[in-house]
Protein backbone atom coordinates (compact mmCIF):
# COMPACT_ATOMS: atom_id res chain seq x y z
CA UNK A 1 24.92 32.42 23.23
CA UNK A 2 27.61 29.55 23.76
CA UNK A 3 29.79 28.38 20.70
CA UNK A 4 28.19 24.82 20.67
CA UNK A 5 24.59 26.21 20.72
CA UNK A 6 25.73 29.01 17.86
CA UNK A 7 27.49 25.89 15.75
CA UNK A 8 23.70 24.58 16.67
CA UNK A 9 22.06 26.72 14.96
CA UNK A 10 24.60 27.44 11.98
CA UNK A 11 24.10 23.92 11.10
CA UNK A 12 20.69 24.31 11.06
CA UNK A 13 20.36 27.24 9.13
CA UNK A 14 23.22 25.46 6.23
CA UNK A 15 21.18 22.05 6.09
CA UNK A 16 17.58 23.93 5.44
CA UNK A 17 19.41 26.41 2.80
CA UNK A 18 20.70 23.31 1.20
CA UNK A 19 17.02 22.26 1.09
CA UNK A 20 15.63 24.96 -0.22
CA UNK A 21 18.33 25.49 -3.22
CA UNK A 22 18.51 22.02 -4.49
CA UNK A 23 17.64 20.72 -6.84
CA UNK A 24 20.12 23.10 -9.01
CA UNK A 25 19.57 19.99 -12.44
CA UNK A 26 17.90 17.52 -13.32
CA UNK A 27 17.29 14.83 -10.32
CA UNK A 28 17.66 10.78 -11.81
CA UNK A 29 15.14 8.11 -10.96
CA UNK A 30 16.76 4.77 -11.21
CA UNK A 31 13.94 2.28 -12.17
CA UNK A 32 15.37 -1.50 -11.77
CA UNK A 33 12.89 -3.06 -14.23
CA UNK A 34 12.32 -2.28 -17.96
CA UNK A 35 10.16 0.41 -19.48
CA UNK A 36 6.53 -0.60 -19.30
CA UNK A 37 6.33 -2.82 -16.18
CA UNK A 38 4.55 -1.67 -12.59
CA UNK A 39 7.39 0.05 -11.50
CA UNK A 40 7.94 2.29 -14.17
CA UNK A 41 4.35 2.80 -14.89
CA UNK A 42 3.83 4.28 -11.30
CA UNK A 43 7.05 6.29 -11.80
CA UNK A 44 5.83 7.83 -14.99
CA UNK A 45 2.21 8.64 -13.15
CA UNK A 46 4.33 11.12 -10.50
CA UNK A 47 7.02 12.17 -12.32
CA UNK A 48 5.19 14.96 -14.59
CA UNK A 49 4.10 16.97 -11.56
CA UNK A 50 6.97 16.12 -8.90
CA UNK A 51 9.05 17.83 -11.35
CA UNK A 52 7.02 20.76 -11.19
CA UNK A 53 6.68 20.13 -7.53
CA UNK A 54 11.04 20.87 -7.64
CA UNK A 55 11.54 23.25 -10.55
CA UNK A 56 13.87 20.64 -12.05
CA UNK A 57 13.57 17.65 -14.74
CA UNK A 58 12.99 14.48 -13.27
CA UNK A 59 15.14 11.43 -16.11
CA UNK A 60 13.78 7.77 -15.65
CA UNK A 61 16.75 5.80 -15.70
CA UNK A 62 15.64 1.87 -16.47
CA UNK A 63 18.24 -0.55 -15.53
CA UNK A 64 16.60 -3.79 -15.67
CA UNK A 65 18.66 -6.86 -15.09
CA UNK A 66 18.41 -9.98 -12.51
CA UNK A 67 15.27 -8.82 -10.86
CA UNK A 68 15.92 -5.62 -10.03
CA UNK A 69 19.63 -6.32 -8.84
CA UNK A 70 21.45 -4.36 -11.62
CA UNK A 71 19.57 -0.82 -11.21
CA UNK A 72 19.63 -1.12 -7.84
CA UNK A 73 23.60 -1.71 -7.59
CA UNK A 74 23.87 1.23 -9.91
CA UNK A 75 21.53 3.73 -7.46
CA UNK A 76 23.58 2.14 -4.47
CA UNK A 77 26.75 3.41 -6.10
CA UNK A 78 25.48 6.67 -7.16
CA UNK A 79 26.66 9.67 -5.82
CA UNK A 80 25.18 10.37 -2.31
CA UNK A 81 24.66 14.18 -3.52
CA UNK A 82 20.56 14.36 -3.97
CA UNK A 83 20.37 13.79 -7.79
CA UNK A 84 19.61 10.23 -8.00
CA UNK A 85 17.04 8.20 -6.51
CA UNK A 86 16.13 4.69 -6.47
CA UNK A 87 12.38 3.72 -7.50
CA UNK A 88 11.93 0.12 -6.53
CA UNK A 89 8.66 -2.03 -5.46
CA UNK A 90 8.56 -4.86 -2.87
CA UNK A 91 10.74 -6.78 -4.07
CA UNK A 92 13.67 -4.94 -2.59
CA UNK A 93 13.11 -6.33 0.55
CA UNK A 94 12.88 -10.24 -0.63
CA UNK A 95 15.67 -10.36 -3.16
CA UNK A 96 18.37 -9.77 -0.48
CA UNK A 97 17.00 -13.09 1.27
CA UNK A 98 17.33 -14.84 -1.97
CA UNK A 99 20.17 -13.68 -3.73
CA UNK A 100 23.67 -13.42 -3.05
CA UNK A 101 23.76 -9.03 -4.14
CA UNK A 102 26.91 -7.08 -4.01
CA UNK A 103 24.74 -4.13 -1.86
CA UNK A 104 23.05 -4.42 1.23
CA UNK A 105 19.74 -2.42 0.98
CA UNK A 106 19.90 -1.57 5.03
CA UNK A 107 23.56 -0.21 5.04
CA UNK A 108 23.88 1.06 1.64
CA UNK A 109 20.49 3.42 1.47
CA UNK A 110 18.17 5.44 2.81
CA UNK A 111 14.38 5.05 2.86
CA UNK A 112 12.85 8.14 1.67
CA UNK A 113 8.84 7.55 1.42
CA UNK A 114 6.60 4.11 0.94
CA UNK A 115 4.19 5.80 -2.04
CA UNK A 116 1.69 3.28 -2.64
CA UNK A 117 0.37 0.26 -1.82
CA UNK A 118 -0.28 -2.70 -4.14
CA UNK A 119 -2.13 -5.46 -3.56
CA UNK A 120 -1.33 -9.18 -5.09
CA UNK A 121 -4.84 -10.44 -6.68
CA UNK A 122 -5.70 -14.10 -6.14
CA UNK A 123 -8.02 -14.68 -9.26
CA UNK A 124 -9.08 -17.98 -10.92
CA UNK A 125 -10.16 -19.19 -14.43
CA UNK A 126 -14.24 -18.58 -14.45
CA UNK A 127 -14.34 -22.19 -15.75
CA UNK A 128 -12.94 -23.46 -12.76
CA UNK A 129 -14.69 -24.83 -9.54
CA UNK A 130 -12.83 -21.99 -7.79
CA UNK A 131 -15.53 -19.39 -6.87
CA UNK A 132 -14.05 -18.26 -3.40
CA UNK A 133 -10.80 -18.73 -1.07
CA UNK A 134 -12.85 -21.05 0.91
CA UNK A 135 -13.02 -23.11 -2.64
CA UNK A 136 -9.66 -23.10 -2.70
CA UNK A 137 -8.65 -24.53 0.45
CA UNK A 138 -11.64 -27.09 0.30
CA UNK A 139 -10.31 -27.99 -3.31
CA UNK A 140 -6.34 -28.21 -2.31
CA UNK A 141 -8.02 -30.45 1.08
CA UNK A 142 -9.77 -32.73 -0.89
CA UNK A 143 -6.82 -32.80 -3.75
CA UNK A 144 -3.30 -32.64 -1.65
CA UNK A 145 -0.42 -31.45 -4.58
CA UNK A 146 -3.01 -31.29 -7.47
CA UNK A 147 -3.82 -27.72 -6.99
CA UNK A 148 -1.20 -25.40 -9.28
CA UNK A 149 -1.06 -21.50 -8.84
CA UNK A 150 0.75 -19.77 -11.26
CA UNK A 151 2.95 -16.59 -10.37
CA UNK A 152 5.04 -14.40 -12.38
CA UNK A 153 8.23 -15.71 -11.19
CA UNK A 154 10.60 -17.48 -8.53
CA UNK A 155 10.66 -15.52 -5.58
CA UNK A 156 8.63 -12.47 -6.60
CA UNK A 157 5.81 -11.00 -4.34
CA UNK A 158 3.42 -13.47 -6.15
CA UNK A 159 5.80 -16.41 -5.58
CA UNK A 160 5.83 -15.03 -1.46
CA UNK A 161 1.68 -14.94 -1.82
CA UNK A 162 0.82 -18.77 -2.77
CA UNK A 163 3.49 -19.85 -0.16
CA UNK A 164 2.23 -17.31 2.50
CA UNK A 165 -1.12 -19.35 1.68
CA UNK A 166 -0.14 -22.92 1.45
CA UNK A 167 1.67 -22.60 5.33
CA UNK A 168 -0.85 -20.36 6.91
CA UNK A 169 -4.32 -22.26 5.75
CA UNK A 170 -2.22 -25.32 6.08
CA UNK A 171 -2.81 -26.68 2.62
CA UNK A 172 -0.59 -28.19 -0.18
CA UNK A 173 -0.56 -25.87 -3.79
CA UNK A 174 1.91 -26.55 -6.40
CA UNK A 175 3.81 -23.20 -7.93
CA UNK A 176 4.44 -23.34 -11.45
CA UNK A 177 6.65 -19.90 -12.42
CA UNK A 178 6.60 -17.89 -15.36
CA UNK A 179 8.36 -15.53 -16.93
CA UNK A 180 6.30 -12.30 -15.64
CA UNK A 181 2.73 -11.29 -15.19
CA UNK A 182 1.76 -12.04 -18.87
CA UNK A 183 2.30 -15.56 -19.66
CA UNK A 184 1.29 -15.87 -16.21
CA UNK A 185 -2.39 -14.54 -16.99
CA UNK A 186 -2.37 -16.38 -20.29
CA UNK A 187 -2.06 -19.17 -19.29
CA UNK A 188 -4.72 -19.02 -16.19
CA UNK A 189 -7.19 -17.48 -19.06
CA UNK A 190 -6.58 -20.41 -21.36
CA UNK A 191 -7.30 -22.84 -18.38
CA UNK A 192 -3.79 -24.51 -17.68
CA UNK A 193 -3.96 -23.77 -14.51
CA UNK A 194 -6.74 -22.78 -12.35
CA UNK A 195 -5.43 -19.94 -9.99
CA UNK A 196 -2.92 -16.86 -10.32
CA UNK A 197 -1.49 -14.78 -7.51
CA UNK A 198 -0.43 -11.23 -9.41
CA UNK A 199 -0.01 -7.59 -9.08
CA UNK A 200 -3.46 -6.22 -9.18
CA UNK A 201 -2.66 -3.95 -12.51
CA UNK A 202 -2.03 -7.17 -14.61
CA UNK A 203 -5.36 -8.91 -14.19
CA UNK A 204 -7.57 -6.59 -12.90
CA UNK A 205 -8.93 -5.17 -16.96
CA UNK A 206 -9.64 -8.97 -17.36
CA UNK A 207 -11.30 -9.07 -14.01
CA UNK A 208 -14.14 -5.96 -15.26
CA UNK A 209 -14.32 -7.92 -18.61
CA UNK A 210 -15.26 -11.46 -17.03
CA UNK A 211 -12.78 -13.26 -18.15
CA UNK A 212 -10.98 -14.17 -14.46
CA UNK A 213 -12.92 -14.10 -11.03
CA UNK A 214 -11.54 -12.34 -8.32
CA UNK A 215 -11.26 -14.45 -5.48
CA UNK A 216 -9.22 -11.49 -3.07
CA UNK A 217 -6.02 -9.42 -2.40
CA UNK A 218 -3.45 -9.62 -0.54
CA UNK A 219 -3.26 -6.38 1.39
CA UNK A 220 -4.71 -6.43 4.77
CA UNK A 221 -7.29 -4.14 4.23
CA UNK A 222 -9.63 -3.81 0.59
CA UNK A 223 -8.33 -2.02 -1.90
CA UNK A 224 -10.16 1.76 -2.88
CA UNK A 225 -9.57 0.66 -6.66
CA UNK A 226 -11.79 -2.49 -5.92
CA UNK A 227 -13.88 -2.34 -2.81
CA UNK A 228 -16.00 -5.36 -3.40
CA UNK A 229 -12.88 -7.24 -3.64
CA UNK A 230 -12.39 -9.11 0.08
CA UNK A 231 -9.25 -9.59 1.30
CA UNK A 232 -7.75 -13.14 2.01
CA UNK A 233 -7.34 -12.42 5.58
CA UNK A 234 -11.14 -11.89 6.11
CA UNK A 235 -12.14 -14.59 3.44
CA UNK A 236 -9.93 -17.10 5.31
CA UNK A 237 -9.87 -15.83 9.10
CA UNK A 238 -6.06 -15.64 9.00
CA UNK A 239 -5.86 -12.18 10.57
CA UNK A 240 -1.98 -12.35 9.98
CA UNK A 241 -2.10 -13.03 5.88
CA UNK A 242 -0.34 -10.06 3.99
CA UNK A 243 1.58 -9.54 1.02
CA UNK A 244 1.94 -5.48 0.14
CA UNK A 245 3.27 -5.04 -3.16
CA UNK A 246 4.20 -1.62 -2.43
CA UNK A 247 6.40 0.88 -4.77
CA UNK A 248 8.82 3.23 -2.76
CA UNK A 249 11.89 5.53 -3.11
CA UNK A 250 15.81 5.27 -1.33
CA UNK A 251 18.08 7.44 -1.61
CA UNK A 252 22.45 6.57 -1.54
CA UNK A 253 23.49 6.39 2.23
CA UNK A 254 24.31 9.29 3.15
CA UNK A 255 22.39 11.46 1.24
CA UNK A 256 21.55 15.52 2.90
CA UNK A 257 19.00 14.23 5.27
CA UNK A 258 17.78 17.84 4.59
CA UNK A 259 16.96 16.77 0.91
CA UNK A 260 15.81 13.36 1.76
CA UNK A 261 13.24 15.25 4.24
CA UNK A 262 12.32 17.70 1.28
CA UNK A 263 11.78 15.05 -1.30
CA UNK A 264 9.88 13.08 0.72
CA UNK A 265 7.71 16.54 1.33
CA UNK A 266 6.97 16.76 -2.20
CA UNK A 267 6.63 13.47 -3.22
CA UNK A 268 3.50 12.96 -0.35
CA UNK A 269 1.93 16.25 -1.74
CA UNK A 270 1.95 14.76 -5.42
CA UNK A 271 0.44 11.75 -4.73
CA UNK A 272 -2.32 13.37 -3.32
CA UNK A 273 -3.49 15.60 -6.08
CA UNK A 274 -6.77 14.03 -7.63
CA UNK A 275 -5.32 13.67 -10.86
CA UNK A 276 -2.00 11.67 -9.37
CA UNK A 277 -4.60 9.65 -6.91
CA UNK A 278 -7.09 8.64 -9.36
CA UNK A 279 -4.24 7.68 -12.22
CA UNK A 280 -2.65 5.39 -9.17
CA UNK A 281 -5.98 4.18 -8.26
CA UNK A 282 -6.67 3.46 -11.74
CA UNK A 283 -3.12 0.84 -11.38
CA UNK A 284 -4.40 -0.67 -8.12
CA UNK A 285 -2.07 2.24 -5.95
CA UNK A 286 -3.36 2.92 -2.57
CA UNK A 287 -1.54 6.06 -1.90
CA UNK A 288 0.74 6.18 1.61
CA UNK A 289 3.31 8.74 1.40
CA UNK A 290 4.98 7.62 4.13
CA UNK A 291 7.57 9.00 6.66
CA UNK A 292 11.50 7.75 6.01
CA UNK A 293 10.98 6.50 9.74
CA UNK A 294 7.80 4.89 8.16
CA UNK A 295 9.54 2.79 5.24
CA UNK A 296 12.35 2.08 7.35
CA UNK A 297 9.94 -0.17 9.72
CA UNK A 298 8.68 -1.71 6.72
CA UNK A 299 11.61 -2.93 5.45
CA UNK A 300 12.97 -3.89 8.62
CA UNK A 301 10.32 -6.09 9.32
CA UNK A 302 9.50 -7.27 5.95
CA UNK A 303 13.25 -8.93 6.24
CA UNK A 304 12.31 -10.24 9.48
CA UNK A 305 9.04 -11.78 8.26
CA UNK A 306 10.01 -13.13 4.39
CA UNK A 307 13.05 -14.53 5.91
CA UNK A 308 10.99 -16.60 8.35
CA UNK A 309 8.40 -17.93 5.45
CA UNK A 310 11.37 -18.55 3.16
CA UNK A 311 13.11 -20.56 5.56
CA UNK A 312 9.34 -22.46 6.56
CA UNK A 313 8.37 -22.71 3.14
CA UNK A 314 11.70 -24.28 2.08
CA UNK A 315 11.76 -21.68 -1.14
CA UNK A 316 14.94 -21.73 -3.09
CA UNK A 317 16.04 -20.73 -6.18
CA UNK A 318 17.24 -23.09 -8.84
């Protein structure tokens, strides 16, 4: 045997020991949203058995701050070593476009898995003439700029929605922005405005209880939480119309690609147990699981494609 092929092979044999000894204490989940929202909620779901999965405690970290800018600066800075992780949603991949961040989310991590994915719900007020997506682009037609749709903020996955919309069924809707997914619903309940693009898990309880109508979701294909549910791209023929709120994990560049492999492993298993799936189906998840190779495709061309709408839609951030 050669040197190079023996060095080979000794390499080999060090990064899959690494593997199989780590985690050695507890692993850290940086969450870059407060306790309570999506993000943590679907963090919380896997976290009980994942740690079982690795032998270790898994710690939630929550670092909320300037939509999801401060956690994730923290997890970019972290120690590439395989004991913290950053738990993020969708938004990772639009906030870069918008935002002027002190990380780059290509250069400064890894993808590790895509978990689950979330659809956006376009719902209406019940007292409203909106009783499909067909109504709504007949309505906004026949009333140019008097249609409102209310998201849960500037520039969140929502915000992306009603603009993916308005340019793709060519019609003019008028965002009005709140200040997260529960003002946003109130106020679409009480009838100030007439249609809400928001993560599935907000609005889907009032959904079951009558009090919005689902109109569809985002995703390209139904969600299993909500089969009856059609998606905009088959309500509207616009085979092109997605929005994926999806929740995923990165690891610090250069983190062990040995433990990134393992923890992606793991994390795929978990999500598949029946009690993990139907808890995440309960919140809207589809379950993925994904390859790193996987996520790293998504992101690449989600920055591709929301830079493109942004720039189309004219969206900027006062």
């Amino acid at each position: 045997m050669n040197r190079w092929l023996a060095g080979c092979l000794a390499a080999a044999f060090s990064l899959g020991a690494l593997a199989q000894e780590w985690p050695t204490k507890p692993v850290r989940f940086v969450v870059p949203y407060p306790p309570g929202g999506g993000t943590d909620v679907i963090a919380r779901i896997v976290q009980p058995r994942l740690s079982e999965a690795l032998g270790q405690t898994i710690v939630i970290e929550n670092r909320g701050g300037a939509g999801g800018a401060v956690g994730t600066e923290a997890a970019a800075k972290s120690a590439p070593d395989g004991y913290t992780f950053l738990f993020t949603l969708s938004s990772h991949t639009i906030n870069p476009l918008l935002y002027k961040l002190s990380y780059d989310i290509e250069r400064d991590f890894m993808p590790v898995t895509l978990i689950v994915s979330v659809p956006q719900l376009v719902a209406a007020n019940p007292g409203s003439p909106l009783r499909s997506m067909q109504d709504v682009v007949s309505t906004a037609r026949a009333h140019p700029g008097k249609l409102h749709y209310a998201s849960v903020g500037a520039g969140t996955p929502s915000h992306i929605g009603g603009e993916l919309l308005r340019l793709k069924a060519g019609i003019d809707i008028v965002h009005v922005p709140y200040r997260g997914g529960g003002p946003a619903v109130a106020d679409t309940l009480g009838g100030q405005v007439w249609l809400l693009f928001v993560t599935m898990p907000a609005a889907i309880s009032h959904v079951r209880a009558g009090k919005l109508r689902a109109l569809a979701v985002t995703t390209l294909k139904r969600n299993p939480g909500a089969p009856e549910i059609p998606t905009v791209a088959e309500a509207l023929n616009i085979p092109d119309y997605e929005v994926d709120s999806w929740y995923a994990m990165f690891a610090p560049a250069k983190t062990p690609p040995a433990i990134v492999a393992r923890m992606q492993r793991e994390m795929a298993r978990v999500i598949q147990l029946p009690e993990v799936k139907q808890k995440l189906l309960e919140q809207g998840g589809d379950t993925v699981g994904s390859s790193p190779e996987a996520l790293d495709r998504v992101v690449k061309g989600e920055l591709r494609k929301w830079a493109e709408l942004i720039r189309d839609a004219k969206i900027k951030l006062e």
